[in-house]
Protein backbone atom coordinates (compact mmCIF):
# COMPACT_ATOMS: atom_id res chain seq x y z
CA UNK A 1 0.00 0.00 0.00
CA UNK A 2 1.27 3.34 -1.17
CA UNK A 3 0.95 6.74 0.35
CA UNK A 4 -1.67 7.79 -2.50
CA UNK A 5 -4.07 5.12 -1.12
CA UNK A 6 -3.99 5.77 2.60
CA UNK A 7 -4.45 9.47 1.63
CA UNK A 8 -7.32 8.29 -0.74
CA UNK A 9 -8.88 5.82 1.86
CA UNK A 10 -8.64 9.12 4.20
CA UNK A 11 -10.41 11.07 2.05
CA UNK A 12 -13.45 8.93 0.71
CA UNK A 13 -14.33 7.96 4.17
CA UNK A 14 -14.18 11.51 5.56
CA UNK A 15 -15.88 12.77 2.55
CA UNK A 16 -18.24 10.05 2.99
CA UNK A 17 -19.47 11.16 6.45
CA UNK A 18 -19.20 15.18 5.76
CA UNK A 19 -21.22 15.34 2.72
CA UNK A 20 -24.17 12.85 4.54
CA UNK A 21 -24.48 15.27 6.96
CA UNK A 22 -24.29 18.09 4.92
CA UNK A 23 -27.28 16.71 2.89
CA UNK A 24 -29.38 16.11 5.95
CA UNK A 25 -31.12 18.92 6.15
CA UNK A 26 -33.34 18.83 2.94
CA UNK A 27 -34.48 15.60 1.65
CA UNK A 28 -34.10 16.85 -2.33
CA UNK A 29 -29.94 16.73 -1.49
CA UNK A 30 -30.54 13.47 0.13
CA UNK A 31 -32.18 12.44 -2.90
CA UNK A 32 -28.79 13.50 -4.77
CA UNK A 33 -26.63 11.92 -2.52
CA UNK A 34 -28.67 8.69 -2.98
CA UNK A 35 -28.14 9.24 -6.94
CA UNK A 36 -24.34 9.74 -6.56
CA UNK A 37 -23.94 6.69 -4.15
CA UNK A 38 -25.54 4.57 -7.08
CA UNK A 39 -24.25 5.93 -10.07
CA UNK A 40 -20.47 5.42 -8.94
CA UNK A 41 -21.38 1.98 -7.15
CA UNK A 42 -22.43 0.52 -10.35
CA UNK A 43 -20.75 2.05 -12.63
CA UNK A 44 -17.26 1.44 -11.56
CA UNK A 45 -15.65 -1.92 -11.13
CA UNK A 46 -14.94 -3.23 -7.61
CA UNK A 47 -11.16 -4.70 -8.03
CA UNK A 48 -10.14 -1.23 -9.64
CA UNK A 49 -8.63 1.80 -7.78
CA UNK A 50 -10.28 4.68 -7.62
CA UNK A 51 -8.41 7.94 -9.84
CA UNK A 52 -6.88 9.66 -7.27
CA UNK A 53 -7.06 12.63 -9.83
CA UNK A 54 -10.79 12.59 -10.00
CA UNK A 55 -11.81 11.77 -5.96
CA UNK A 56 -10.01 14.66 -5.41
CA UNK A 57 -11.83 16.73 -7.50
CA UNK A 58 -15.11 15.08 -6.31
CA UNK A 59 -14.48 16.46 -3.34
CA UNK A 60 -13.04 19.65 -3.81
CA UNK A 61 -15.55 20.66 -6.71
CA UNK A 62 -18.53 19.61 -4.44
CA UNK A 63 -17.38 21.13 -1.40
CA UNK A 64 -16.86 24.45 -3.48
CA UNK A 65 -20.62 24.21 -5.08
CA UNK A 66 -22.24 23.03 -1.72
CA UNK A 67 -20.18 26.01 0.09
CA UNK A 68 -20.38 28.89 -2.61
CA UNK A 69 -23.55 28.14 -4.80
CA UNK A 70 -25.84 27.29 -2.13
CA UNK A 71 -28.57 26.84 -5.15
CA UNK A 72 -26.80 24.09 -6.61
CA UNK A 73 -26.00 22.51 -3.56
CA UNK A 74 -27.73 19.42 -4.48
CA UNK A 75 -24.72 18.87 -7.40
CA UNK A 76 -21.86 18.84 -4.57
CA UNK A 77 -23.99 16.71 -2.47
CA UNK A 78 -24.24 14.04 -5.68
CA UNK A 79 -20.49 14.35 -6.11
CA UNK A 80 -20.30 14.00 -2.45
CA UNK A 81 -22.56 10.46 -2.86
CA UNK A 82 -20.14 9.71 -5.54
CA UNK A 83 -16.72 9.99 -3.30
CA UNK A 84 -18.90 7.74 -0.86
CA UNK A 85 -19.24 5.25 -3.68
CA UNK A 86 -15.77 5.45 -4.26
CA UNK A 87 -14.81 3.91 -1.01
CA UNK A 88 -16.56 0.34 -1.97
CA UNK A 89 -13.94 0.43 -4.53
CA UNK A 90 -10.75 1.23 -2.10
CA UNK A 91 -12.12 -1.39 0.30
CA UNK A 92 -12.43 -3.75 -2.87
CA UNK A 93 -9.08 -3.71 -3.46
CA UNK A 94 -8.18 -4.69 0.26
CA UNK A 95 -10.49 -7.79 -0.79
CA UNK A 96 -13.86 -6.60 0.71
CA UNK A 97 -16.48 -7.91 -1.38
CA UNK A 98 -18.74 -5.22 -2.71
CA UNK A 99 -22.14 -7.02 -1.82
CA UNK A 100 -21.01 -6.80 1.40
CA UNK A 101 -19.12 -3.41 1.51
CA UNK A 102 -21.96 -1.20 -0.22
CA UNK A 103 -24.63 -1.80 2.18
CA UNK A 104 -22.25 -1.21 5.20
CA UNK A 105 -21.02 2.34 3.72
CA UNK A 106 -24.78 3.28 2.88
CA UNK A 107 -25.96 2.43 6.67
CA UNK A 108 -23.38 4.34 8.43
CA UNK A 109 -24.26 7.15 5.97
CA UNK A 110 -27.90 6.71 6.94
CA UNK A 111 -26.94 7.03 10.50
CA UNK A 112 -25.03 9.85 9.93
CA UNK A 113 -28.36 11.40 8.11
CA UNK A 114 -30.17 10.56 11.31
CA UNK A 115 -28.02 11.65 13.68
CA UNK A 116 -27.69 15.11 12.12
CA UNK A 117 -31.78 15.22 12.16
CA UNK A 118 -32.55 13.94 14.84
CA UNK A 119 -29.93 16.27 17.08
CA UNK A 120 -28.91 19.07 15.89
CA UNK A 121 -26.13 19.32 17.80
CA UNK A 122 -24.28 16.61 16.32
CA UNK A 123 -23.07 18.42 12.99
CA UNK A 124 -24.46 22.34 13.37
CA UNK A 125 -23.73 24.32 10.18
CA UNK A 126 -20.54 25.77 11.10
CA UNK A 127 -19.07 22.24 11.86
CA UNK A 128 -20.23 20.91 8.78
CA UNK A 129 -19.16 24.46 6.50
CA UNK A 130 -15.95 23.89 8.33
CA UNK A 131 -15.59 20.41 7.42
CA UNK A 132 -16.49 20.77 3.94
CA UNK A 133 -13.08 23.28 3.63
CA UNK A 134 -11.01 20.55 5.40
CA UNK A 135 -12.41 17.77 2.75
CA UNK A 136 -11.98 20.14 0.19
CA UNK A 137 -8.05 20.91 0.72
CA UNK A 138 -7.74 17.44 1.55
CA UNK A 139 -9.23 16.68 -1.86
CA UNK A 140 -7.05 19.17 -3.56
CA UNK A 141 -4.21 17.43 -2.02
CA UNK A 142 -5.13 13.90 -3.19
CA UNK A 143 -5.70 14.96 -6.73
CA UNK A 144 -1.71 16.37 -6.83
CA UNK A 145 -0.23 13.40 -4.73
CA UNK A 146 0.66 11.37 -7.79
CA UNK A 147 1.79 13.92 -9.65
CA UNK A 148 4.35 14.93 -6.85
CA UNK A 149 5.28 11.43 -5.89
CA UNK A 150 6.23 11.13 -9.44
CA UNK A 151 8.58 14.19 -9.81
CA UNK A 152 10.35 13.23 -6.33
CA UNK A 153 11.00 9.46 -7.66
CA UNK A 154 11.97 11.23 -11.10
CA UNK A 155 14.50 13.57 -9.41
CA UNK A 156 15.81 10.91 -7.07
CA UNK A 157 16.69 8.58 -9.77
CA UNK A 158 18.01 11.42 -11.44
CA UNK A 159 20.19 12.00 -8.34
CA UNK A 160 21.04 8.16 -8.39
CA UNK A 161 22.13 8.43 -12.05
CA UNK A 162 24.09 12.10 -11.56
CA UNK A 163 26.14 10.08 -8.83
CA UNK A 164 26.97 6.96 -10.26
CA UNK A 165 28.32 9.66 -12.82
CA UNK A 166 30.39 11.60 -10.74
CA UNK A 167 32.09 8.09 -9.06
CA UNK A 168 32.91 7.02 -12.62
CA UNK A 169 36.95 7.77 -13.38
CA UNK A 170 38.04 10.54 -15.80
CA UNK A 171 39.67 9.03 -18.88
CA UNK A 172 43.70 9.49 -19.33
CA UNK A 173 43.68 11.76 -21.96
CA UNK A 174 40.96 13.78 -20.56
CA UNK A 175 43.60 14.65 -17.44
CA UNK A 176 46.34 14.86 -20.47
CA UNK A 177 45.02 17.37 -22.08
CA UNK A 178 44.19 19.66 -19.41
CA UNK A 179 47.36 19.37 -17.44
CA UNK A 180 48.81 20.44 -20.93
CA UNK A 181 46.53 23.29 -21.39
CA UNK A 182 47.51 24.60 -18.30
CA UNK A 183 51.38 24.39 -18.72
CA UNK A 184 51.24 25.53 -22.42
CA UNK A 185 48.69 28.17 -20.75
CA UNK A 186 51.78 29.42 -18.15
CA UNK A 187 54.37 28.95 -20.53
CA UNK A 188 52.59 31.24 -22.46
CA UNK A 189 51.68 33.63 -19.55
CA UNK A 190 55.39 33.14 -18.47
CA UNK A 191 56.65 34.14 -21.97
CA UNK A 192 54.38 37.21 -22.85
CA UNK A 193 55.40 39.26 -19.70
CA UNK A 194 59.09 39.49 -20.59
């Protein structure tokens, strides 16, 4: 398991509970978080790994619309359902079978729903606003993982290469030819200031 997957485990499951309780309070975004759930749940296959790429923009692209576009809200709250779905795939991949995995993700996301109706207490609208930003840098942070993992490994085996280069000998006449540059250079030097 790489460091892209814990971060992309991390981020389904929080994203998973955040956007269920911010789609409590109406029942049309509960609606789209139902759609979302479904859409990605069947339309994606269960041994694959989720695109880090596009989880993160789940995320951060729903958080921004639930957050900033309150009349759209119901989009970020599908996308939201959709990162949910998502983590039937990551647990897939552990070797969590799907039939078994999807139900379990949809009833703690039901309880979540109920909690946050039933007691308001348990995710006010600051908490949730506030978790919302936290999914969405997380999510922004997920989507540019790979792409940073990949430049360091790229520049370390570019450092590996520059010093198996620099432990290599210099050739003979390399050092030949400079040691005689410099005493024909001197000579010279030597010469010219008589």
């Amino acid at each position: 398991m790489t460091l892209t997957f814990y971060a992309l485990w991390m981020l389904c499951a929080l994203g998973a509970a955040t956007f269920a309780a911010a789609a409590a309070p109406r029942r049309r975004w509960l609606i789209a978080l139902a759609i979302g759930f479904v859409s990605v749940a069947t339309l994606s296959g269960p041994e694959q790994l989720p695109d880090p790429e596009v989880a993160g923009m789940f995320a951060a692209v729903g958080a921004i619309v639930y957050l900033f576009r309150p009349r759209y809200a119901w989009v970020g709250v599908m996308l939201g359902g959709g990162l949910a779905a998502m983590l039937i795939r990551m647990l897939g991949v552990l070797g969590a079978p799907s039939f078994l995995t999807a139900p379990l993700i949809a009833v703690g996301m039901a309880g979540i729903v109920w909690l946050a109706r039933a007691r308001p207490v348990f995710s006010p609208e600051t908490l949730r606003e506030e978790a919302l930003l936290i999914v969405c840098t997380f999510g922004l942070a997920v989507s540019v993982l790979p792409s940073v993992l990949d430049g360091w490994q790229a520049a370390a085996n570019l450092n590996i290469r520059a010093e198996n280069v620099a432990t290599q000998a210099i050739p003979t006449w390399t050092l030949s030819v400079v040691a005689m540059s410099t005493l024909l250079g001197a000579a010279y030097a030597l010469w010219s200031r008589r």
